[in-house]
PDB file of N, CA and C in Angstrom:
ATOM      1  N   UNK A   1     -45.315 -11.115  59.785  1.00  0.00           N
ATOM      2  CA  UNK A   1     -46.668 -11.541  59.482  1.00  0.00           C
ATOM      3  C   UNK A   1     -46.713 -11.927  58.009  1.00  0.00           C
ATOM      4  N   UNK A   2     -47.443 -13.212  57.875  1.00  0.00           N
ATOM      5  CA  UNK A   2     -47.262 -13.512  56.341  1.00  0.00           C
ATOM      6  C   UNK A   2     -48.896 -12.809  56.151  1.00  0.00           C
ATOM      7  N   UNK A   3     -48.065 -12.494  54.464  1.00  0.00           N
ATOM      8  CA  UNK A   3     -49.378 -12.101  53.844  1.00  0.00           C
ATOM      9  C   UNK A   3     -49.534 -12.281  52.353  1.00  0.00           C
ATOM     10  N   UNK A   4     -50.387 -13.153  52.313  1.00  0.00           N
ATOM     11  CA  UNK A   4     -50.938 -14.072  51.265  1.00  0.00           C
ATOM     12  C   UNK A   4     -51.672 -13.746  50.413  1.00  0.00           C
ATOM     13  N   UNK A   5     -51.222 -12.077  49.821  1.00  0.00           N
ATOM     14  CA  UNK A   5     -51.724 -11.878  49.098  1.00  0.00           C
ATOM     15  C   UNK A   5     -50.848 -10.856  48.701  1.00  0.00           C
ATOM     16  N   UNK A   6     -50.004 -10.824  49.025  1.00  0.00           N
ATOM     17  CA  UNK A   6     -48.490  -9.536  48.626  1.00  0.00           C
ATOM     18  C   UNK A   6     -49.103  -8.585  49.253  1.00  0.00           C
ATOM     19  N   UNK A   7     -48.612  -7.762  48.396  1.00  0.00           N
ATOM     20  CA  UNK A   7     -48.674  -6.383  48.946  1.00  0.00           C
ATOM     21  C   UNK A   7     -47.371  -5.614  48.075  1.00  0.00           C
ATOM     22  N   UNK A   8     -47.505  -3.823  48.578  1.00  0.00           N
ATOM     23  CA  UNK A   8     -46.743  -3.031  48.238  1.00  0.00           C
ATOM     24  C   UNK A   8     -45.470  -3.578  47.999  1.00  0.00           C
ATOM     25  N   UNK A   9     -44.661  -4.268  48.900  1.00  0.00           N
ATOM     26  CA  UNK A   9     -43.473  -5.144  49.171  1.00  0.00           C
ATOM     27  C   UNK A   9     -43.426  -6.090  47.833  1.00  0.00           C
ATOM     28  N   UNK A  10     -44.424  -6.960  47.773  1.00  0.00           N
ATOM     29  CA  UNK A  10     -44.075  -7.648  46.182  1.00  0.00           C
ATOM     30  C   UNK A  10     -44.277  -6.621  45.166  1.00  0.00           C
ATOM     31  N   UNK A  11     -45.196  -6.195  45.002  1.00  0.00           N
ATOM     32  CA  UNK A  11     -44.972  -5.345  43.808  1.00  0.00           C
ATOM     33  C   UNK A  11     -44.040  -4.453  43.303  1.00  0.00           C
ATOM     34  N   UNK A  12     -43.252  -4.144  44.390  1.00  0.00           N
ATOM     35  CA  UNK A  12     -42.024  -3.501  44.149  1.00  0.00           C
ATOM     36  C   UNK A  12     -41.519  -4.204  43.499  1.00  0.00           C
ATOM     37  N   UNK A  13     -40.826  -5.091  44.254  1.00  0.00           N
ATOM     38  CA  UNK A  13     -40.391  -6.473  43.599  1.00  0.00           C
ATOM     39  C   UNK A  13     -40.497  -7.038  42.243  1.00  0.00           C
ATOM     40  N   UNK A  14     -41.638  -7.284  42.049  1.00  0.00           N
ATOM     41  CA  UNK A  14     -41.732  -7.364  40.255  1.00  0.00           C
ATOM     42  C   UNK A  14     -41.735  -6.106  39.505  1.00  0.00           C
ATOM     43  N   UNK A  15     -41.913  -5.228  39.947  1.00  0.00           N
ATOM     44  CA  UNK A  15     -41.424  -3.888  39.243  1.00  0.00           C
ATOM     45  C   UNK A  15     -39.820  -4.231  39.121  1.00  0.00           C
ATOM     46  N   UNK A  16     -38.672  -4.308  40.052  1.00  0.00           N
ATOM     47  CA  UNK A  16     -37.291  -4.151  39.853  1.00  0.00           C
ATOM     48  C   UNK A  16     -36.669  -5.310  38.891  1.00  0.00           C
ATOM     49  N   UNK A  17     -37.335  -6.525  39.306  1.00  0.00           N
ATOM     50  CA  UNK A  17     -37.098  -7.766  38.356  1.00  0.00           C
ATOM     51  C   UNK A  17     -37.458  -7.587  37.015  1.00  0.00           C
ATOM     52  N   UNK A  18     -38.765  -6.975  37.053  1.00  0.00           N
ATOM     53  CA  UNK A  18     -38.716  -7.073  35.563  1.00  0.00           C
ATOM     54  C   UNK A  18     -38.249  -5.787  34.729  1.00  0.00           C
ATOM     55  N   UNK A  19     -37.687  -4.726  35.273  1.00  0.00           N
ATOM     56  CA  UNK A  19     -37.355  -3.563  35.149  1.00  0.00           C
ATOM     57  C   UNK A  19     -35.480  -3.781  34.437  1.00  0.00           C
ATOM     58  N   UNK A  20     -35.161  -5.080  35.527  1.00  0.00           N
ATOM     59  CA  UNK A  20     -33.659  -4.949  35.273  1.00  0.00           C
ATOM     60  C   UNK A  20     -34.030  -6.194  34.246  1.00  0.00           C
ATOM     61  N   UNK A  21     -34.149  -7.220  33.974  1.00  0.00           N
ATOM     62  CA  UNK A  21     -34.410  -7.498  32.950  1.00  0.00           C
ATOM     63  C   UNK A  21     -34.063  -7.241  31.323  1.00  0.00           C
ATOM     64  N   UNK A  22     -35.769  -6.735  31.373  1.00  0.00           N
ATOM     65  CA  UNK A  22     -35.537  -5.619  30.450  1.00  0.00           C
ATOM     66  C   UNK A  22     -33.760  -4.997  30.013  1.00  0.00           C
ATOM     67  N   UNK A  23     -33.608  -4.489  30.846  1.00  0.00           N
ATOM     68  CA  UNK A  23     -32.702  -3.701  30.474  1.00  0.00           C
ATOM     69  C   UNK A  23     -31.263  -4.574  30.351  1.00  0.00           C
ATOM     70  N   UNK A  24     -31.430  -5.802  31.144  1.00  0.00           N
ATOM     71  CA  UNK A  24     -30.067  -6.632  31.265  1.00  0.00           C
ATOM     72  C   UNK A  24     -30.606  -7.304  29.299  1.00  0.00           C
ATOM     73  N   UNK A  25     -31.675  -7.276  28.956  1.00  0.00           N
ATOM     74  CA  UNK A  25     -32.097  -8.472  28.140  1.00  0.00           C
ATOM     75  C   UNK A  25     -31.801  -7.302  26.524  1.00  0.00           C
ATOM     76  N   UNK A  26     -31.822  -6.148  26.714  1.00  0.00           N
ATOM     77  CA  UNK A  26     -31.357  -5.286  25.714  1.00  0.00           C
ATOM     78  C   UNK A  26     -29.929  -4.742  25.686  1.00  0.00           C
ATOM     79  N   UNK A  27     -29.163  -5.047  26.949  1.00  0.00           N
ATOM     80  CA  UNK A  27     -27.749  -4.471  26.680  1.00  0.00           C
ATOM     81  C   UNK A  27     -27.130  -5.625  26.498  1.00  0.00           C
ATOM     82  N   UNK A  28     -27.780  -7.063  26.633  1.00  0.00           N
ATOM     83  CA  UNK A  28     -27.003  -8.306  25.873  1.00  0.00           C
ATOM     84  C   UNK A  28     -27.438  -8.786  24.456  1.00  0.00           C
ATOM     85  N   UNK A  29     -28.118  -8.098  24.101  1.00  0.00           N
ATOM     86  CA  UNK A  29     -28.907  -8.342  22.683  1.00  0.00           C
ATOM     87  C   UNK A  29     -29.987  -9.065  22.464  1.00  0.00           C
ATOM     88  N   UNK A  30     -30.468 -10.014  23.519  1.00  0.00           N
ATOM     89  CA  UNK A  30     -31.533 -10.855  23.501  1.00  0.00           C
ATOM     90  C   UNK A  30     -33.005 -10.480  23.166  1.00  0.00           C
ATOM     91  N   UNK A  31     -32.957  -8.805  23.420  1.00  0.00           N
ATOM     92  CA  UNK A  31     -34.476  -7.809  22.956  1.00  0.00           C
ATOM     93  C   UNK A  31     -33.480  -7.018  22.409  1.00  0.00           C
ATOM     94  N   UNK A  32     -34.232  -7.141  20.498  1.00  0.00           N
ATOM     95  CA  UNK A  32     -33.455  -6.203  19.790  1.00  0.00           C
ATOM     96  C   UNK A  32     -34.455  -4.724  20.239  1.00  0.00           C
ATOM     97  N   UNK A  33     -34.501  -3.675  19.589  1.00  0.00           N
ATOM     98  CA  UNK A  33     -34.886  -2.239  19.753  1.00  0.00           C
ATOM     99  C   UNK A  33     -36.380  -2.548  19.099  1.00  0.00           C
ATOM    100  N   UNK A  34     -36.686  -3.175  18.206  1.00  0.00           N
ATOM    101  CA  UNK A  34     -38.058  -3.914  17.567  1.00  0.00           C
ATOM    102  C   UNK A  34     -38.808  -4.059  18.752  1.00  0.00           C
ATOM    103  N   UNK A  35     -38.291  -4.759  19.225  1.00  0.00           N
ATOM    104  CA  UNK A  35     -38.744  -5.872  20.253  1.00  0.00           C
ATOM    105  C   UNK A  35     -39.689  -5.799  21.176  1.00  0.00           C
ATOM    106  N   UNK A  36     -40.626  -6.589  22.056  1.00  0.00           N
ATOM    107  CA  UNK A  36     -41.332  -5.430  23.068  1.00  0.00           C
ATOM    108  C   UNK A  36     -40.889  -5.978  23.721  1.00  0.00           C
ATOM    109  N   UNK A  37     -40.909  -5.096  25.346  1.00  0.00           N
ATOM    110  CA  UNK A  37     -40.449  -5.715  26.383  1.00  0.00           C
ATOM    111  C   UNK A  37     -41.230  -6.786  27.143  1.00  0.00           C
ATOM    112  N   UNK A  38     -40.186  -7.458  28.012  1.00  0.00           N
ATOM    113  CA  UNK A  38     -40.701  -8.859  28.431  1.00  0.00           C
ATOM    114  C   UNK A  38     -41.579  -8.317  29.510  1.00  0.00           C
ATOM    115  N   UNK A  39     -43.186  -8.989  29.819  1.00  0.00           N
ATOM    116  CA  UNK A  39     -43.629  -8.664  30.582  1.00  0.00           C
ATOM    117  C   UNK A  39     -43.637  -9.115  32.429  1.00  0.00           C
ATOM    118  N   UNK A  40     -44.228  -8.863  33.054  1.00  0.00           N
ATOM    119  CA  UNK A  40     -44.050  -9.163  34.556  1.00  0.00           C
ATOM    120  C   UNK A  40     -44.564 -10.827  34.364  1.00  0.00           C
ATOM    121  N   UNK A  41     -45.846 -11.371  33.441  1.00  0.00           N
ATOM    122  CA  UNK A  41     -45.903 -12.661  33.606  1.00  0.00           C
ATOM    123  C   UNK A  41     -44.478 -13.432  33.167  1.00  0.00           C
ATOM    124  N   UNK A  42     -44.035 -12.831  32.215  1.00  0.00           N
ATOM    125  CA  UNK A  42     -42.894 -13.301  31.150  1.00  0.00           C
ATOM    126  C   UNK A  42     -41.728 -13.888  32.371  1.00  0.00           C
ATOM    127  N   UNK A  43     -41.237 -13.074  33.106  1.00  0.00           N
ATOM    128  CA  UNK A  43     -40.180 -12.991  33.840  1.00  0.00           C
ATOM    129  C   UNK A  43     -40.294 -13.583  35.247  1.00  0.00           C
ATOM    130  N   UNK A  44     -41.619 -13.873  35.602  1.00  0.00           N
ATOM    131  CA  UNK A  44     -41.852 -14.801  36.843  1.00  0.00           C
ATOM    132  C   UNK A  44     -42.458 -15.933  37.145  1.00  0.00           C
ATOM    133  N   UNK A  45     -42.326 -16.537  35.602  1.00  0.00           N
ATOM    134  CA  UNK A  45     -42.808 -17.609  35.444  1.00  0.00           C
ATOM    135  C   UNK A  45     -41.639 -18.791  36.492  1.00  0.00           C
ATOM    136  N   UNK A  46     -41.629 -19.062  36.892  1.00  0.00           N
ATOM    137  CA  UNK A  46     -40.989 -20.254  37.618  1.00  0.00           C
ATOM    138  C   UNK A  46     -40.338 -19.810  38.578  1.00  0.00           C
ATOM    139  N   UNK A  47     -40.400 -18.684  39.002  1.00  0.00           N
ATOM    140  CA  UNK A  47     -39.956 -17.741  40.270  1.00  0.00           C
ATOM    141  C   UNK A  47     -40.048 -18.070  41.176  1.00  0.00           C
ATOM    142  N   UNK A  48     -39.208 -18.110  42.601  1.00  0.00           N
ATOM    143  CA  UNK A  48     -39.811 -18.543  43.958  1.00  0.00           C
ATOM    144  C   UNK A  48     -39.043 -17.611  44.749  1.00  0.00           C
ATOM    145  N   UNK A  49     -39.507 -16.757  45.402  1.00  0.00           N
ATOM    146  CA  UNK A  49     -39.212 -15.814  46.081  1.00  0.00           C
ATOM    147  C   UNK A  49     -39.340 -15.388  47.623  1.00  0.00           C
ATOM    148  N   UNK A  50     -38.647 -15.103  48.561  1.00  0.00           N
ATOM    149  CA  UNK A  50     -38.845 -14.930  50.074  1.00  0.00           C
ATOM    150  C   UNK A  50     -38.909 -13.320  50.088  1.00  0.00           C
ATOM    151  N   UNK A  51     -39.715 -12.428  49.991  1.00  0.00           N
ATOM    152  CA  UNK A  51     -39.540 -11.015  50.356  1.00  0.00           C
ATOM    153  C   UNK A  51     -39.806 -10.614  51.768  1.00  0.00           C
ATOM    154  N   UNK A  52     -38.946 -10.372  52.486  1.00  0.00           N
ATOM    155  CA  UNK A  52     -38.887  -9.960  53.904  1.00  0.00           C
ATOM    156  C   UNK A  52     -38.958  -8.421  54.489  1.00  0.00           C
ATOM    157  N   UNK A  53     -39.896  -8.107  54.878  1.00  0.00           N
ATOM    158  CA  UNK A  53     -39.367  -6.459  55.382  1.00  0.00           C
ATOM    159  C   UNK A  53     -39.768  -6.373  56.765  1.00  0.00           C
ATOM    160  N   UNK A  54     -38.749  -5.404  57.644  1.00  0.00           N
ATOM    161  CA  UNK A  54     -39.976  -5.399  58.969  1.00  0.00           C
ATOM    162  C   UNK A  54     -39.916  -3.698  58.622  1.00  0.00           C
ATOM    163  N   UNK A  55     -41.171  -3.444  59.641  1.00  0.00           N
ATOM    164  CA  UNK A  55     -41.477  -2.520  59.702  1.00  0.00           C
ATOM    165  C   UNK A  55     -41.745  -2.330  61.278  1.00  0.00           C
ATOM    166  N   UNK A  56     -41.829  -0.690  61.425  1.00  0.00           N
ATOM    167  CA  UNK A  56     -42.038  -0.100  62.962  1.00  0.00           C
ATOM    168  C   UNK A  56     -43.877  -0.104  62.868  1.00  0.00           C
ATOM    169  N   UNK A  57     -44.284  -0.026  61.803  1.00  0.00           N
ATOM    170  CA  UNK A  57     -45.982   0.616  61.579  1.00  0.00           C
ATOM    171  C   UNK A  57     -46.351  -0.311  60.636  1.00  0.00           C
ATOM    172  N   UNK A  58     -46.426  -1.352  60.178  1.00  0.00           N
ATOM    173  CA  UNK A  58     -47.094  -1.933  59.108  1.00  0.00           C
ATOM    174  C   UNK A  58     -48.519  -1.660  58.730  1.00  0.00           C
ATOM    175  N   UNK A  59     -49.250  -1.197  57.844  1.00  0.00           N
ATOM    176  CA  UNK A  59     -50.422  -0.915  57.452  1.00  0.00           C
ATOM    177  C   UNK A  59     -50.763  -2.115  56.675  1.00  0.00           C
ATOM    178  N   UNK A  60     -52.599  -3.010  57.078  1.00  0.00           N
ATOM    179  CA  UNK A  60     -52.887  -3.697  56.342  1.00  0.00           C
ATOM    180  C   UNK A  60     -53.916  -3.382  55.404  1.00  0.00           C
ATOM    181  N   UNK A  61     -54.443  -4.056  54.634  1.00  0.00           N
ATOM    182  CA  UNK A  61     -55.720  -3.685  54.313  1.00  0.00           C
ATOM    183  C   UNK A  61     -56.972  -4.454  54.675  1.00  0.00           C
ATOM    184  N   UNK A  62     -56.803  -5.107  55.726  1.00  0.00           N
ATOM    185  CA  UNK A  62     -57.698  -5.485  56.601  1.00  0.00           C
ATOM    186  C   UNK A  62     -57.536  -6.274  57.628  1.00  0.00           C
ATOM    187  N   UNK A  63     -58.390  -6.476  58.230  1.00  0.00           N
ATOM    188  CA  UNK A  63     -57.868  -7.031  59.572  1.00  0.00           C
ATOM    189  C   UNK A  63     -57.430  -8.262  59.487  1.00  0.00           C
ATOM    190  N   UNK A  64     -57.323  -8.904  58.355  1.00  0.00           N
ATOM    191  CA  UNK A  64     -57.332 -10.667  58.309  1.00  0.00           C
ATOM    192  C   UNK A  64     -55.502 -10.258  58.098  1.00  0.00           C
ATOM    193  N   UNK A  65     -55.234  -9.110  57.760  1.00  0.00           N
ATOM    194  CA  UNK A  65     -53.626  -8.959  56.843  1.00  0.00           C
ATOM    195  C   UNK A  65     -53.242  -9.969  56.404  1.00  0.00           C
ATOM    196  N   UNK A  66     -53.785  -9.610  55.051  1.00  0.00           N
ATOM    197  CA  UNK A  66     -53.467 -10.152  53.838  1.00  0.00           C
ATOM    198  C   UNK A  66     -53.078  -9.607  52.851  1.00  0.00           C
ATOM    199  N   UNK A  67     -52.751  -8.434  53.099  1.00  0.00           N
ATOM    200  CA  UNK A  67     -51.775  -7.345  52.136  1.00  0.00           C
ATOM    201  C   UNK A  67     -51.016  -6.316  52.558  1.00  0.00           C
ATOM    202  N   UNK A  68     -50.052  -5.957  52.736  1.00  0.00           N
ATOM    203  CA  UNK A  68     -49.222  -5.214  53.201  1.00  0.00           C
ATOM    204  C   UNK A  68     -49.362  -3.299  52.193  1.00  0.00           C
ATOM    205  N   UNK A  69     -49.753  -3.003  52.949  1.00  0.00           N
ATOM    206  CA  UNK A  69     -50.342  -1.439  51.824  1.00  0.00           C
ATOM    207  C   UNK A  69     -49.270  -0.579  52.191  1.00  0.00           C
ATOM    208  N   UNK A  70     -48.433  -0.405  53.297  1.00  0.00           N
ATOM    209  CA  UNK A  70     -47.565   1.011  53.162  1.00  0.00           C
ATOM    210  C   UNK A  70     -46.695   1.285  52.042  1.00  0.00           C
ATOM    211  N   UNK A  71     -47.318   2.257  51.577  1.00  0.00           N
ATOM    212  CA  UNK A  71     -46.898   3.128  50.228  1.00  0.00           C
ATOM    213  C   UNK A  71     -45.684   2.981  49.973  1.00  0.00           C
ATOM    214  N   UNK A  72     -44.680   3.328  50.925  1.00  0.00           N
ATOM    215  CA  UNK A  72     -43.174   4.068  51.269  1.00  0.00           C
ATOM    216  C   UNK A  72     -42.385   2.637  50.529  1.00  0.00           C
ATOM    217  N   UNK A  73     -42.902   1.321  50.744  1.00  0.00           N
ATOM    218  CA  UNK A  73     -42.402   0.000  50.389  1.00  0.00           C
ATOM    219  C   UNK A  73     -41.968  -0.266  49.045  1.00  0.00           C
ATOM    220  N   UNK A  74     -43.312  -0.475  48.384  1.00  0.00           N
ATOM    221  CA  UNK A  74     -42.946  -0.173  46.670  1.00  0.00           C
ATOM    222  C   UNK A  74     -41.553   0.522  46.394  1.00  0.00           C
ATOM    223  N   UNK A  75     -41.325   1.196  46.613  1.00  0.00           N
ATOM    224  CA  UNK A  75     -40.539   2.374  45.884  1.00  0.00           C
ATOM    225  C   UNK A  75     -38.967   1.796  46.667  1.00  0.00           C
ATOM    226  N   UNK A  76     -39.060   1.564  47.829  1.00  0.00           N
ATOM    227  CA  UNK A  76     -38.020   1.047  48.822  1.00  0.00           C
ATOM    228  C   UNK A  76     -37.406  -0.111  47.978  1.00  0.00           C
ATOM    229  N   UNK A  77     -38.558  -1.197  47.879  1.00  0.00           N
ATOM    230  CA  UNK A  77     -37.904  -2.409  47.558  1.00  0.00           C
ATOM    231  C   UNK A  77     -37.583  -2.795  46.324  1.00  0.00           C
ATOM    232  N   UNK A  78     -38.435  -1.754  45.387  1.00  0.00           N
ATOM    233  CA  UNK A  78     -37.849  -1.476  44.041  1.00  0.00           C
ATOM    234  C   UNK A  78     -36.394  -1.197  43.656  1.00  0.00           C
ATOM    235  N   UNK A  79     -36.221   0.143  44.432  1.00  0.00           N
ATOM    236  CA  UNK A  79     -34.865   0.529  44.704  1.00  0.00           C
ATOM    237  C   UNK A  79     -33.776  -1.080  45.197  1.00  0.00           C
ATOM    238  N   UNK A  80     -34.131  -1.568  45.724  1.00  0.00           N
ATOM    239  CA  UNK A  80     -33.264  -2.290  46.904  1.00  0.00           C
ATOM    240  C   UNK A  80     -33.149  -3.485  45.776  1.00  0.00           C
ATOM    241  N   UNK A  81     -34.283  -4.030  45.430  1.00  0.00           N
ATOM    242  CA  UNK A  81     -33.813  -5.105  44.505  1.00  0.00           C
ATOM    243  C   UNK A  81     -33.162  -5.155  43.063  1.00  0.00           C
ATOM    244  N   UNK A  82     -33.542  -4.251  42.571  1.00  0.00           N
ATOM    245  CA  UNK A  82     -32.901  -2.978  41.368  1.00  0.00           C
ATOM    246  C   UNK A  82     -31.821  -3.316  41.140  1.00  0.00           C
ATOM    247  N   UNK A  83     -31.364  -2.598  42.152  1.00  0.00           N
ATOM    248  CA  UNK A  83     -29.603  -2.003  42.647  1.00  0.00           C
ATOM    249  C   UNK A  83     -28.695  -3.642  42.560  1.00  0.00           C
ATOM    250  N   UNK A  84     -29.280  -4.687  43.103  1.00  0.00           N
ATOM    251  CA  UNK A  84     -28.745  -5.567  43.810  1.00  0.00           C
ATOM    252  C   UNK A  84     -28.681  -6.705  42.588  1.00  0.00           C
ATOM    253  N   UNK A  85     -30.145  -7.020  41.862  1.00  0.00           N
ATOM    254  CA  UNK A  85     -29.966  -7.990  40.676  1.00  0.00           C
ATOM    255  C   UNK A  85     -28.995  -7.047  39.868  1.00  0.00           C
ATOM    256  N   UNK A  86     -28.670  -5.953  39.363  1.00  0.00           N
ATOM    257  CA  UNK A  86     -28.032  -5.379  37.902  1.00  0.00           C
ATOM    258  C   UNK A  86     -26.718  -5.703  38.466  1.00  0.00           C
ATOM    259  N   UNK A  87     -26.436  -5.407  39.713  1.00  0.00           N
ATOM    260  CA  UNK A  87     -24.887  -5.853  40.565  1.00  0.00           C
ATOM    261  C   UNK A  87     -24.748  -7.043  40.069  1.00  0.00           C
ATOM    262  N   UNK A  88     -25.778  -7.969  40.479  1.00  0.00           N
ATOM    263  CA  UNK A  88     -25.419  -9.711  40.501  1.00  0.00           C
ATOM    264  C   UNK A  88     -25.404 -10.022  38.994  1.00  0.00           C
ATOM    265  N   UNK A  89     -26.226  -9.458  37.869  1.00  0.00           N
ATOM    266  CA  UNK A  89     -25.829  -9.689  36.610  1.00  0.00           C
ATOM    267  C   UNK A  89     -24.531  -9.097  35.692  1.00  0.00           C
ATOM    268  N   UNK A  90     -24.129  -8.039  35.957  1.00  0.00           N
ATOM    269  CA  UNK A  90     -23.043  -7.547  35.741  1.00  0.00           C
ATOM    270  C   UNK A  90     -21.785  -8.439  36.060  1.00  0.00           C
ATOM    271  N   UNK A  91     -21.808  -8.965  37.710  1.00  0.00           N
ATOM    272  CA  UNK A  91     -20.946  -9.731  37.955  1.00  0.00           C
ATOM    273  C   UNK A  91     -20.608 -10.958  37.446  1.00  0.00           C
ATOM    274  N   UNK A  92     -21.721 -11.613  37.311  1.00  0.00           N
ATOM    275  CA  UNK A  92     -22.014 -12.907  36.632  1.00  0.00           C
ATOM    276  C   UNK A  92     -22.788 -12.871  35.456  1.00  0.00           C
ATOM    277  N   UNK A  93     -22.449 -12.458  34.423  1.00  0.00           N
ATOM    278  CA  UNK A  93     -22.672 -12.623  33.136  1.00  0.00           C
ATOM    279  C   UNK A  93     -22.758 -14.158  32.615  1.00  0.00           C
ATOM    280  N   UNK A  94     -22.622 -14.815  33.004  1.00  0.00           N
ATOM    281  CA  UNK A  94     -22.987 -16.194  32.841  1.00  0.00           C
ATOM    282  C   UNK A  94     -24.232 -16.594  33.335  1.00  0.00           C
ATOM    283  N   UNK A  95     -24.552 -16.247  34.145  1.00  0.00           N
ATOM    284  CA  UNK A  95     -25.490 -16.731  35.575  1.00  0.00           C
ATOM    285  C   UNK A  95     -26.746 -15.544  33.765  1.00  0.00           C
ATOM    286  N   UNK A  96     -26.459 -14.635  34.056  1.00  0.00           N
ATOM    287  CA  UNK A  96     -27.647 -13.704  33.061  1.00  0.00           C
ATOM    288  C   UNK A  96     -27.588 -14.576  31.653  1.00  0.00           C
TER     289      UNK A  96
END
Protein backbone atom coordinates (compact mmCIF):
# COMPACT_ATOMS: atom_id res chain seq x y z
CA UNK A 1 0.00 0.00 0.00
CA UNK A 2 1.50 3.31 -0.96
CA UNK A 3 1.53 5.91 1.48
CA UNK A 4 1.92 9.39 0.62
CA UNK A 5 2.79 10.69 3.39
CA UNK A 6 5.65 8.31 4.92
CA UNK A 7 5.41 7.12 7.85
CA UNK A 8 7.46 5.35 10.71
CA UNK A 9 9.29 3.44 7.71
CA UNK A 10 10.66 6.82 6.21
CA UNK A 11 11.58 8.30 9.16
CA UNK A 12 13.68 5.67 10.10
CA UNK A 13 15.18 6.11 7.04
CA UNK A 14 16.27 9.64 7.33
CA UNK A 15 17.28 9.02 10.76
CA UNK A 16 20.04 6.20 9.37
CA UNK A 17 21.03 8.40 6.28
CA UNK A 18 21.61 11.16 7.99
CA UNK A 19 23.03 9.46 11.06
CA UNK A 20 25.74 7.64 8.83
CA UNK A 21 26.57 10.64 7.17
CA UNK A 22 27.37 12.50 9.81
CA UNK A 23 29.59 10.14 10.92
CA UNK A 24 31.00 8.99 7.34
CA UNK A 25 31.40 13.10 6.85
CA UNK A 26 33.63 13.34 10.24
CA UNK A 27 35.80 10.21 9.90
CA UNK A 28 36.76 11.65 6.31
CA UNK A 29 37.35 15.12 7.50
CA UNK A 30 34.73 16.94 5.58
CA UNK A 31 32.93 18.06 9.29
CA UNK A 32 35.80 19.22 11.31
CA UNK A 33 34.86 18.75 15.39
CA UNK A 34 33.78 22.80 15.10
CA UNK A 35 31.46 21.92 12.79
CA UNK A 36 27.69 21.26 13.16
CA UNK A 37 26.22 18.42 11.88
CA UNK A 38 24.61 18.14 8.50
CA UNK A 39 20.99 18.26 8.88
CA UNK A 40 18.10 15.78 7.56
CA UNK A 41 17.17 18.76 4.95
CA UNK A 42 21.03 18.98 4.20
CA UNK A 43 21.39 15.29 3.19
CA UNK A 44 18.12 14.72 1.18
CA UNK A 45 18.19 17.26 -0.90
CA UNK A 46 18.10 15.49 -4.34
CA UNK A 47 17.27 12.09 -2.86
CA UNK A 48 14.99 9.59 -4.53
CA UNK A 49 14.17 6.76 -2.62
CA UNK A 50 11.92 3.33 -2.83
CA UNK A 51 11.34 2.22 0.95
CA UNK A 52 9.59 -1.11 0.94
CA UNK A 53 8.40 -3.09 3.99
CA UNK A 54 5.66 -5.70 4.28
CA UNK A 55 4.14 -6.31 7.17
CA UNK A 56 1.70 -9.17 8.81
CA UNK A 57 -0.41 -6.05 10.76
CA UNK A 58 0.24 -2.73 9.23
CA UNK A 59 -1.21 0.12 11.39
CA UNK A 60 -2.48 3.34 9.63
CA UNK A 61 -3.34 6.50 10.82
CA UNK A 62 -6.39 6.62 9.06
CA UNK A 63 -8.48 5.08 6.93
CA UNK A 64 -7.38 6.91 3.69
CA UNK A 65 -3.54 5.19 4.74
CA UNK A 66 -1.53 7.69 4.30
CA UNK A 67 0.95 6.97 6.94
CA UNK A 68 2.29 3.95 8.07
CA UNK A 69 2.45 4.34 12.22
CA UNK A 70 3.80 0.89 13.53
CA UNK A 71 6.27 1.91 16.06
CA UNK A 72 8.48 -1.39 15.79
CA UNK A 73 9.50 0.17 11.99
CA UNK A 74 11.47 3.26 12.85
CA UNK A 75 13.90 1.54 14.85
CA UNK A 76 13.90 -1.66 12.29
CA UNK A 77 14.68 0.37 9.31
CA UNK A 78 17.01 2.58 11.02
CA UNK A 79 18.94 -0.36 12.02
CA UNK A 80 18.66 -1.96 8.46
CA UNK A 81 19.68 1.06 6.52
CA UNK A 82 22.47 2.08 9.05
CA UNK A 83 24.20 -1.14 8.86
CA UNK A 84 23.99 -1.29 5.02
CA UNK A 85 24.99 2.54 3.79
CA UNK A 86 28.34 2.52 6.44
CA UNK A 87 29.02 -1.13 4.59
CA UNK A 88 28.52 0.54 1.11
CA UNK A 89 30.71 3.61 2.16
CA UNK A 90 33.48 1.85 3.71
CA UNK A 91 33.58 -0.27 0.62
CA UNK A 92 33.51 2.41 -1.80
CA UNK A 93 35.26 5.25 -0.53
CA UNK A 94 35.09 6.86 -3.74
CA UNK A 95 31.40 6.54 -4.30
CA UNK A 96 31.46 8.63 -0.33
Amino acid sequence: IKTPEGGAHISGFRMALTRVLNAYARKIGALKEKDNNLTGEDVLEGICAVVSVKLRKPQFESQTKIRLTNPELQGIVNSIVGEALTDFLEQNPSVG
